[in-house]
PDB file of N, CA and C in Angstrom:
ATOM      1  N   UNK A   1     109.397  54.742  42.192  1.00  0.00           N
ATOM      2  CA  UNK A   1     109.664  53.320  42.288  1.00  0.00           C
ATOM      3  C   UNK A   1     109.109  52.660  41.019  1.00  0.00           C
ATOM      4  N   UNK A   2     110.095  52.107  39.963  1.00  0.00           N
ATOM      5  CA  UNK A   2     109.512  50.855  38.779  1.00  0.00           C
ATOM      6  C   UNK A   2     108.166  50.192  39.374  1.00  0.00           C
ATOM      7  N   UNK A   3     107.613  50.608  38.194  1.00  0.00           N
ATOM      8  CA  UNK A   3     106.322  49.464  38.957  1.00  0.00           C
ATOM      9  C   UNK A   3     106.014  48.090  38.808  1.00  0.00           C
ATOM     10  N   UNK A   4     107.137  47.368  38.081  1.00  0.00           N
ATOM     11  CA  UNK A   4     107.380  46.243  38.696  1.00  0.00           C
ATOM     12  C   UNK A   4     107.948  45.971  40.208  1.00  0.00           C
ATOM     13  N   UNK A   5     108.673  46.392  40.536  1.00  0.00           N
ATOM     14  CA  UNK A   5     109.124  46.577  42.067  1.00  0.00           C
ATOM     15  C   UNK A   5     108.197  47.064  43.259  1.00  0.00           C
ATOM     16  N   UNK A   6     107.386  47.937  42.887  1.00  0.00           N
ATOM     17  CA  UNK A   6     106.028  47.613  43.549  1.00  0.00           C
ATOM     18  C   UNK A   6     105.397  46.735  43.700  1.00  0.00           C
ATOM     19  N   UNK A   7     104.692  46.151  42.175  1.00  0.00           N
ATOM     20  CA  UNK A   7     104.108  44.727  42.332  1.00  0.00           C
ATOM     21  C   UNK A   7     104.667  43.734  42.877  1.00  0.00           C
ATOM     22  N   UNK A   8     106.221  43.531  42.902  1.00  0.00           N
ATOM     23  CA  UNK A   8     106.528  42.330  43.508  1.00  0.00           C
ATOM     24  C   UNK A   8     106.419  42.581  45.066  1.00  0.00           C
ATOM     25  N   UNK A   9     106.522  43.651  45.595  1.00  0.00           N
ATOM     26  CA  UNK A   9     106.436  44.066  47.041  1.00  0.00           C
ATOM     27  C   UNK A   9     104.955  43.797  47.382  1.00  0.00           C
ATOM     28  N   UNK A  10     104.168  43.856  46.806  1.00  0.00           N
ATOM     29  CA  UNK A  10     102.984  44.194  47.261  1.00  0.00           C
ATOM     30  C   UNK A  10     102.513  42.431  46.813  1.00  0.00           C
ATOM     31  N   UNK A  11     102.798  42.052  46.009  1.00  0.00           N
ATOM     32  CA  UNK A  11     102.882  40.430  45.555  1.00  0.00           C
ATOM     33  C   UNK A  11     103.311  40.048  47.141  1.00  0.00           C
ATOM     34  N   UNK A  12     104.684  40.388  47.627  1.00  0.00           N
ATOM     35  CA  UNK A  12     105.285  39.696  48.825  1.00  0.00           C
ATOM     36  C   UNK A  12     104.218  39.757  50.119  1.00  0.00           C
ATOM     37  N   UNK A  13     103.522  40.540  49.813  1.00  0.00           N
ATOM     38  CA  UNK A  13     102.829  40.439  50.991  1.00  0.00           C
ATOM     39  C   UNK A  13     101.671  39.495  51.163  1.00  0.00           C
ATOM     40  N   UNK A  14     101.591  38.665  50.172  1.00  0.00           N
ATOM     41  CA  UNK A  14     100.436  37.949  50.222  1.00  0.00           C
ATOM     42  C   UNK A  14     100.349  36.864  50.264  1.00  0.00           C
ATOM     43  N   UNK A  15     101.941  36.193  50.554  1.00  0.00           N
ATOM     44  CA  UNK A  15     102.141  34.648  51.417  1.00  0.00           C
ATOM     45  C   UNK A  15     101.005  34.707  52.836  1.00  0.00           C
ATOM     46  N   UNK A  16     101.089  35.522  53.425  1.00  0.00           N
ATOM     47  CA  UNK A  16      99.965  35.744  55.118  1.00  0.00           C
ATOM     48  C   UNK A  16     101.161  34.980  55.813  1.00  0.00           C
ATOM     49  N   UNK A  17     101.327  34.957  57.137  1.00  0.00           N
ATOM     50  CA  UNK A  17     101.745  35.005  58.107  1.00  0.00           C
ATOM     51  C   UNK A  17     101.416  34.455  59.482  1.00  0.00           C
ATOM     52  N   UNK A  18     102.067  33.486  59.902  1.00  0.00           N
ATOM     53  CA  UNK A  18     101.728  33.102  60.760  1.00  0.00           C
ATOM     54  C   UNK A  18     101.361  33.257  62.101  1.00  0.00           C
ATOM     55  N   UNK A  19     100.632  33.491  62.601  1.00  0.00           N
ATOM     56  CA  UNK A  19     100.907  34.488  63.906  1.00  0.00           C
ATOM     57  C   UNK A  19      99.663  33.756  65.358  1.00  0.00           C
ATOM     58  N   UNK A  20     100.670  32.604  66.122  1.00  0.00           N
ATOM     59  CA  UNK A  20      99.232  32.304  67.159  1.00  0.00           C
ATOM     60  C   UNK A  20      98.650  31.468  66.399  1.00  0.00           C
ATOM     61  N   UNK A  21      98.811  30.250  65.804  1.00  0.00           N
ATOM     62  CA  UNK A  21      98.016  29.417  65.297  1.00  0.00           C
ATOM     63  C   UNK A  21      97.417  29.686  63.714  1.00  0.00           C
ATOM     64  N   UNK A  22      96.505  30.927  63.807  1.00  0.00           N
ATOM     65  CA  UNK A  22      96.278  31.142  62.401  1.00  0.00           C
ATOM     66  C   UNK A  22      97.234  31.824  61.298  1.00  0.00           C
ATOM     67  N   UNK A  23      96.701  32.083  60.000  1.00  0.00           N
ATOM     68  CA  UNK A  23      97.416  32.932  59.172  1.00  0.00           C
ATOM     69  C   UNK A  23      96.939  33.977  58.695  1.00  0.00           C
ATOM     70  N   UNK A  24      97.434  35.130  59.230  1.00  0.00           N
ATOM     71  CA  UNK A  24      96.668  36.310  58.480  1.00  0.00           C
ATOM     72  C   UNK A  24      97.290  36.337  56.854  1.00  0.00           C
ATOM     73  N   UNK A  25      95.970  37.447  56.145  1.00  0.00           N
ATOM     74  CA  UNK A  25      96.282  37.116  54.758  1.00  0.00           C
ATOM     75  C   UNK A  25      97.334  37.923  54.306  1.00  0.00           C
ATOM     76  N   UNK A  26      97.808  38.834  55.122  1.00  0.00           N
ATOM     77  CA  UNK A  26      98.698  39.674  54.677  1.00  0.00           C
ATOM     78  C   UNK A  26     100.053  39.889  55.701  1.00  0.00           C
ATOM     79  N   UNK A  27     101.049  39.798  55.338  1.00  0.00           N
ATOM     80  CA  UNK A  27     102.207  39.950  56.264  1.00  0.00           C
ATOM     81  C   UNK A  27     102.341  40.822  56.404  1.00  0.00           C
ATOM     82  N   UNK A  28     102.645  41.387  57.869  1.00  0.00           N
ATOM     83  CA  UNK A  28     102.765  42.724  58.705  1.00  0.00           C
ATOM     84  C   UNK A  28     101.610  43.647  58.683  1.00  0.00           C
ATOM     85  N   UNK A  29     100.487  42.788  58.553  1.00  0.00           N
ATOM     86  CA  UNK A  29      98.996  42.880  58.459  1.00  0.00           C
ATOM     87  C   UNK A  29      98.584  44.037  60.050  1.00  0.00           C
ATOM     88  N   UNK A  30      98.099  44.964  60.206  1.00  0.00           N
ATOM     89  CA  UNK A  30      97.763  45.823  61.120  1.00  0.00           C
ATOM     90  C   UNK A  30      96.065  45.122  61.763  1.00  0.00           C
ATOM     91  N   UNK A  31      95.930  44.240  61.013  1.00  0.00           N
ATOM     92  CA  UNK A  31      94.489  43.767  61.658  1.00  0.00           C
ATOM     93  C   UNK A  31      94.969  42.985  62.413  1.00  0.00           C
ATOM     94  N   UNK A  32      93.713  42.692  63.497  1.00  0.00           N
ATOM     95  CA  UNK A  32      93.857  42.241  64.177  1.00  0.00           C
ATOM     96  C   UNK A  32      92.653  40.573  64.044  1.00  0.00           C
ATOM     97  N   UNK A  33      93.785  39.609  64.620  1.00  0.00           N
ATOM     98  CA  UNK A  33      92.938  38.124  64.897  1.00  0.00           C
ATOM     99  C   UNK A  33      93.246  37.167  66.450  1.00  0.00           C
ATOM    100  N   UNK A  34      92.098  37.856  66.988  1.00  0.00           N
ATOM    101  CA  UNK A  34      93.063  37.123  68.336  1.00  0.00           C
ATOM    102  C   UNK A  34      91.877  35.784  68.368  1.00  0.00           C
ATOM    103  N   UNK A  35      92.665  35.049  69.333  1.00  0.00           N
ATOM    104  CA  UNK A  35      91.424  33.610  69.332  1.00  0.00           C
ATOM    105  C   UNK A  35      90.776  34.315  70.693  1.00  0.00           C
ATOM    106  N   UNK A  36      89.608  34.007  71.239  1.00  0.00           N
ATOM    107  CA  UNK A  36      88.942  34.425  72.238  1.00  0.00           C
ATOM    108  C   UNK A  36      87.437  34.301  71.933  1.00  0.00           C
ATOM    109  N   UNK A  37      86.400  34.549  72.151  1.00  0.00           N
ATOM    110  CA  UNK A  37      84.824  34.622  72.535  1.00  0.00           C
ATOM    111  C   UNK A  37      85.068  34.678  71.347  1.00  0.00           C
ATOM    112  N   UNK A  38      84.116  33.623  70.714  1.00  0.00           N
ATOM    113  CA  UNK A  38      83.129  33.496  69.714  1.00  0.00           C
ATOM    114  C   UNK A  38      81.904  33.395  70.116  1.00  0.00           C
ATOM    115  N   UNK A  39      80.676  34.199  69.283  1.00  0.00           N
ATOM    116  CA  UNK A  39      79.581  34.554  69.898  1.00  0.00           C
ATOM    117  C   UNK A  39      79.075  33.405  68.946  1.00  0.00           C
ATOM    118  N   UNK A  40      77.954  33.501  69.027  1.00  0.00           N
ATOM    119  CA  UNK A  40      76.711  32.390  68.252  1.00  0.00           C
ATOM    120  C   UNK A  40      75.701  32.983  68.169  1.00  0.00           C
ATOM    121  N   UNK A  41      74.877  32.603  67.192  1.00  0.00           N
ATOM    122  CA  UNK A  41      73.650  33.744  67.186  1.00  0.00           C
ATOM    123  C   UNK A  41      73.431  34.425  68.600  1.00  0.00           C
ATOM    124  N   UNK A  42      72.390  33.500  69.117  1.00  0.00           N
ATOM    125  CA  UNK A  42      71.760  33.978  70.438  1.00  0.00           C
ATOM    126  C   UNK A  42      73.315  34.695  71.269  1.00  0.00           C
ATOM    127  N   UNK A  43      74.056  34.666  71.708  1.00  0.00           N
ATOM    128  CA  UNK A  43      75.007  35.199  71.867  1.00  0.00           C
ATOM    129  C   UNK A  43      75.316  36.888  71.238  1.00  0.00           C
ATOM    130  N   UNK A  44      75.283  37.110  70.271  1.00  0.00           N
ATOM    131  CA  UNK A  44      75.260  38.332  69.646  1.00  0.00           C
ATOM    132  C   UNK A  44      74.085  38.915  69.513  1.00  0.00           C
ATOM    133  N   UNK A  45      72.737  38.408  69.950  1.00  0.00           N
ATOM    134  CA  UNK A  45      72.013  39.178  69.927  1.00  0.00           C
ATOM    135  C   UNK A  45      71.612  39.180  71.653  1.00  0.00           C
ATOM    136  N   UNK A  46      72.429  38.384  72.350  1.00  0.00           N
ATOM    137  CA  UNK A  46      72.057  39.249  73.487  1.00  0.00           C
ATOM    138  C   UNK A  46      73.390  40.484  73.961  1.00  0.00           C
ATOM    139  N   UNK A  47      74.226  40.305  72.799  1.00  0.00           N
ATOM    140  CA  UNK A  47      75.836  41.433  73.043  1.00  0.00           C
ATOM    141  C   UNK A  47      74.849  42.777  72.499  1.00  0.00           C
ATOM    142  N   UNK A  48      73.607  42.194  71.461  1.00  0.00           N
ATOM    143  CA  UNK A  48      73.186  43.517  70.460  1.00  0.00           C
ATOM    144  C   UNK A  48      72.623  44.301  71.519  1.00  0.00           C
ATOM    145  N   UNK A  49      71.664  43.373  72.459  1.00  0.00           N
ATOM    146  CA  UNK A  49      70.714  44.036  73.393  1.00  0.00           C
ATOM    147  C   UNK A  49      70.761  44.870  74.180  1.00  0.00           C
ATOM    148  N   UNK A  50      71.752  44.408  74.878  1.00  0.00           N
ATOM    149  CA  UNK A  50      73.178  45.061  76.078  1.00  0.00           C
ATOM    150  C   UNK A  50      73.886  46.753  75.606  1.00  0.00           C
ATOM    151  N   UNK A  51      74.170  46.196  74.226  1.00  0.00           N
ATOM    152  CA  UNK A  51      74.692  47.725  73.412  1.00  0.00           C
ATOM    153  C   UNK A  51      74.172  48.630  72.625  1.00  0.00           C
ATOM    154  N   UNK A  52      73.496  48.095  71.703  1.00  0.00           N
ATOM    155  CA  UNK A  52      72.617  48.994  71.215  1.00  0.00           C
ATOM    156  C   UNK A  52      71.454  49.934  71.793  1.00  0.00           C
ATOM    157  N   UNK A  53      71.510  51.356  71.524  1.00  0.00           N
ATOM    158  CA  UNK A  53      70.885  52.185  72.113  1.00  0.00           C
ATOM    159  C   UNK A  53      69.164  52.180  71.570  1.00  0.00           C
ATOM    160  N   UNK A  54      68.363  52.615  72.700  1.00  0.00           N
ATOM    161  CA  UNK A  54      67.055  52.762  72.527  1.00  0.00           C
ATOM    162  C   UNK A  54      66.553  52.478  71.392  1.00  0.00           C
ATOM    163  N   UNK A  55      65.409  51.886  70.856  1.00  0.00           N
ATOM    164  CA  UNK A  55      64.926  52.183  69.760  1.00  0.00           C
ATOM    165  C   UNK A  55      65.767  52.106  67.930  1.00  0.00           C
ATOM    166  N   UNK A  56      67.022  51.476  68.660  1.00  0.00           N
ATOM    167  CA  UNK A  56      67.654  50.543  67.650  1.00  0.00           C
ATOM    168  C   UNK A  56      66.963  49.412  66.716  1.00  0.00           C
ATOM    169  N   UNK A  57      67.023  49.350  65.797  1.00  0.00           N
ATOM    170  CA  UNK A  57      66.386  48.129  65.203  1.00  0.00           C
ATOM    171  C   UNK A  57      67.465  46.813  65.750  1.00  0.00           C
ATOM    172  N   UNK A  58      66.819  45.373  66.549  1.00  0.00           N
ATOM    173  CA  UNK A  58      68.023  44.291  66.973  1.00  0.00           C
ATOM    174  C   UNK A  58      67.382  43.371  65.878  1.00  0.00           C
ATOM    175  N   UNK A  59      68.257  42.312  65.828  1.00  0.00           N
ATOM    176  CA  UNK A  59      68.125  40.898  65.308  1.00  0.00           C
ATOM    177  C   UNK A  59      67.134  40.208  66.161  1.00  0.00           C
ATOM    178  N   UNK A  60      67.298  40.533  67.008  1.00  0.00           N
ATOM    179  CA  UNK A  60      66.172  39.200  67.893  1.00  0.00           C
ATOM    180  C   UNK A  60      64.799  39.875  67.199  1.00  0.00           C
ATOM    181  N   UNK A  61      63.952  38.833  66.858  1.00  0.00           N
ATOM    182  CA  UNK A  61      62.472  39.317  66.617  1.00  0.00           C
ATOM    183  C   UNK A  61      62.221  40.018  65.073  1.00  0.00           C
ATOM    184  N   UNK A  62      63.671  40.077  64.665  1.00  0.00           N
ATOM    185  CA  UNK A  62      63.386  41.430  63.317  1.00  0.00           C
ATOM    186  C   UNK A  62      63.345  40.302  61.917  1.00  0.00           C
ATOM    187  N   UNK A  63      63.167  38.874  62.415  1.00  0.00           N
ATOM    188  CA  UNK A  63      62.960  38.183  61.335  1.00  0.00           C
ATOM    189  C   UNK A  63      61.702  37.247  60.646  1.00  0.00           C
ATOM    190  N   UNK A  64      60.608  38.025  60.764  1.00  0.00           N
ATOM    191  CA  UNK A  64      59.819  37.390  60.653  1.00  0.00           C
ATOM    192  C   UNK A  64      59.662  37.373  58.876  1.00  0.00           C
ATOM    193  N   UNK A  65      59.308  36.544  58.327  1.00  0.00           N
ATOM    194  CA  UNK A  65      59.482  36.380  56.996  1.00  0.00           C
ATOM    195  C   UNK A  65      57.948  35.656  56.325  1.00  0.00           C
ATOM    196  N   UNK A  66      57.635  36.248  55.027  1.00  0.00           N
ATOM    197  CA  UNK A  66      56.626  35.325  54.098  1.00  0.00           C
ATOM    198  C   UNK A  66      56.404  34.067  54.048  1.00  0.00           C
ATOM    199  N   UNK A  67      58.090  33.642  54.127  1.00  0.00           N
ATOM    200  CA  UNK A  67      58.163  31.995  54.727  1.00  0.00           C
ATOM    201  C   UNK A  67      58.826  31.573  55.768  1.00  0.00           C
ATOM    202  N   UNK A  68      58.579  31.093  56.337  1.00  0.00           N
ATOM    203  CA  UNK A  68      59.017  30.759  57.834  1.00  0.00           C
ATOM    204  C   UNK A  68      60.442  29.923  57.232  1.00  0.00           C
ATOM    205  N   UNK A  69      61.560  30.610  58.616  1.00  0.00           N
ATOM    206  CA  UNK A  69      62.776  29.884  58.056  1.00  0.00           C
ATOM    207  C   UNK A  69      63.097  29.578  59.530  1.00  0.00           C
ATOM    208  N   UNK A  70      64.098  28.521  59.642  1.00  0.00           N
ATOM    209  CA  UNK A  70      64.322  27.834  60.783  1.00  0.00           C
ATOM    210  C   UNK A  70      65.634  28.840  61.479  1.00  0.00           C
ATOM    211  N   UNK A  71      65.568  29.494  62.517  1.00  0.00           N
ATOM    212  CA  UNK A  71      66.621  29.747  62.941  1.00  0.00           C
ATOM    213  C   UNK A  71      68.077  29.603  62.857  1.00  0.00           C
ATOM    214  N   UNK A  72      69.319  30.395  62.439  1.00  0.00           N
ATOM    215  CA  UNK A  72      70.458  29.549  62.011  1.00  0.00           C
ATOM    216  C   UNK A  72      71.087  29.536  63.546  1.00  0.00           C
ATOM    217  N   UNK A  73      71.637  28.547  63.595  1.00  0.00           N
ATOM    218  CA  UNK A  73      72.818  28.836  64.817  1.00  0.00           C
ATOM    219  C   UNK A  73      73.522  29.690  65.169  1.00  0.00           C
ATOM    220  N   UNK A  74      74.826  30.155  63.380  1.00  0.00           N
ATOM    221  CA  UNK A  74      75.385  31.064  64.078  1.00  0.00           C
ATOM    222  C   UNK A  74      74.901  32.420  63.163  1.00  0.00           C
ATOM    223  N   UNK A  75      74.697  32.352  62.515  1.00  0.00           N
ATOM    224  CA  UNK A  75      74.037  34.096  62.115  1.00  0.00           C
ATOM    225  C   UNK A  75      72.691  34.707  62.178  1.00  0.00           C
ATOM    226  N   UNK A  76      72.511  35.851  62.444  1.00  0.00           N
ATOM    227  CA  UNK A  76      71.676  36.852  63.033  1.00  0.00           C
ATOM    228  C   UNK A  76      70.589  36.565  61.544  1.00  0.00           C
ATOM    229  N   UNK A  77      69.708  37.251  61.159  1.00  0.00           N
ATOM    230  CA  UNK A  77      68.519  36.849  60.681  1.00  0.00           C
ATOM    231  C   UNK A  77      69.311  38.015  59.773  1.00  0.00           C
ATOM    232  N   UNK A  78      69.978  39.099  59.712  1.00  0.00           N
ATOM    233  CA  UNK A  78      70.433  40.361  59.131  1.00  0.00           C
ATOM    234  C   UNK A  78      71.490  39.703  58.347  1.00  0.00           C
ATOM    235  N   UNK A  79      72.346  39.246  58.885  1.00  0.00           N
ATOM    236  CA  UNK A  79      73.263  38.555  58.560  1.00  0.00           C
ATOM    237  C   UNK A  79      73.466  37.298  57.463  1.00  0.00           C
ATOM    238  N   UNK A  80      72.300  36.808  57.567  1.00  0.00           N
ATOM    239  CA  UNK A  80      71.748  35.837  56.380  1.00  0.00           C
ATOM    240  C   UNK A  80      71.168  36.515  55.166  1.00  0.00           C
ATOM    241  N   UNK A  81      70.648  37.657  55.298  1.00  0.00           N
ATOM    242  CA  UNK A  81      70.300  38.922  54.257  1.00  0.00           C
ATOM    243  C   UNK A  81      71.272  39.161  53.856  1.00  0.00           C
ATOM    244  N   UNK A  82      72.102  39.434  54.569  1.00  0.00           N
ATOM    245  CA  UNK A  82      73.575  40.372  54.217  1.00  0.00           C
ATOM    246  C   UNK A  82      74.060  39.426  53.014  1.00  0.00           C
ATOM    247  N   UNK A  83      74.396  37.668  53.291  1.00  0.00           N
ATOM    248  CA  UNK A  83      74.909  36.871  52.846  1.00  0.00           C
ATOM    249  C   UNK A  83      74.266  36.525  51.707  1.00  0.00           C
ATOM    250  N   UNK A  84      72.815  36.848  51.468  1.00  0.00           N
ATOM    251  CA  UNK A  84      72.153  36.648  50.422  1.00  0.00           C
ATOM    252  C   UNK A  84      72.023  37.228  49.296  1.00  0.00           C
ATOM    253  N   UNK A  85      72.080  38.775  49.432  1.00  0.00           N
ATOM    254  CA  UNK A  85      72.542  39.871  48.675  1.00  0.00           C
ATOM    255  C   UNK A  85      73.664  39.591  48.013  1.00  0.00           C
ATOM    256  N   UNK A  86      74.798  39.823  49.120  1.00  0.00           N
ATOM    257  CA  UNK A  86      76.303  39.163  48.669  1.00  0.00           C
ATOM    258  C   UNK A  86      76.590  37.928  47.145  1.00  0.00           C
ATOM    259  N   UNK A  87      75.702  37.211  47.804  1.00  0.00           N
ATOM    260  CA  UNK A  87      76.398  36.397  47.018  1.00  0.00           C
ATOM    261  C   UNK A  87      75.071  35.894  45.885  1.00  0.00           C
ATOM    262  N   UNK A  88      74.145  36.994  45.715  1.00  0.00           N
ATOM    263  CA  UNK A  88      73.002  36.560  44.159  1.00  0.00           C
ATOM    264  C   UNK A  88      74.019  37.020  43.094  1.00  0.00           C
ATOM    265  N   UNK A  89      73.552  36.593  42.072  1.00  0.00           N
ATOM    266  CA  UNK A  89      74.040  36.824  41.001  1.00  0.00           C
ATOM    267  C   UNK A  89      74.174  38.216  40.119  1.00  0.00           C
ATOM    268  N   UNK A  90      72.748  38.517  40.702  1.00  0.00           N
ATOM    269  CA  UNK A  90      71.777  39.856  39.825  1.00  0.00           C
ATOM    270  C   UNK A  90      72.998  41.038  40.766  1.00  0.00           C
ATOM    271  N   UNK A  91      73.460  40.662  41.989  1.00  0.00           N
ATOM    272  CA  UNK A  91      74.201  42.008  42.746  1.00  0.00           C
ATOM    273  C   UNK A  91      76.234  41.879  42.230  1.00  0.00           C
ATOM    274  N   UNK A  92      76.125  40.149  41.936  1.00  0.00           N
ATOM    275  CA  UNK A  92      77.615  40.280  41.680  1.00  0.00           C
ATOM    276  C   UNK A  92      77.639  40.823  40.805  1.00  0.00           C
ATOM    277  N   UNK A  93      76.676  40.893  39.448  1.00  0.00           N
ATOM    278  CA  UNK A  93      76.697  41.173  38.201  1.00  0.00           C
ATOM    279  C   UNK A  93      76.829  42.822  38.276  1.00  0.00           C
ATOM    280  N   UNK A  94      76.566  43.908  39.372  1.00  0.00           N
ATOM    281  CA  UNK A  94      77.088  44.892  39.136  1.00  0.00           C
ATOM    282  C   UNK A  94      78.077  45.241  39.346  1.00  0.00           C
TER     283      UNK A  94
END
């Protein structure tokens, strides 16, 4: 296949698609977005509690920090790490 004719195929797929209110980003996208339960912090860490096996490290309790930070609503104390990493400079830069 020309690989222009690829790119434009693979270009086509990236209008997203309407499907149920939202738009996925890709048409004929195999992921899945259904609307239903949204958790909230406390919410996912009592889904963590419930599922995670023995001696798991959870979010509840695993955030104690040098400086005290105020609880977020909706993300886990891991999750704000995660987001912090993500998005420093010193990690985009690799």
């Amino acid at each position: 296949m020309p690989e222009d004719t690829r790119a434009a195929r693979w270009a086509g797929t990236m209008a997203g698609e309407p499907v149920g209110g939202l738009i996925l980003a890709h048409s004929g996208s195999h992921a899945g977005a259904r609307p239903g339960a949204r958790y909230d912090r406390q919410g996912r860490e009592e889904r963590e509690a419930a599922t995670l096996t023995e001696g798991a490290t959870r979010a509840d309790g695993a955030g104690a920090r040098l400086r005290s930070e105020e609880p977020d609503a909706i993300r886990t104390c891991f999750e704000r790490d995660r987001d912090r990493i993500l998005h420093a400079s010193a990690f985009r830069r690799l």
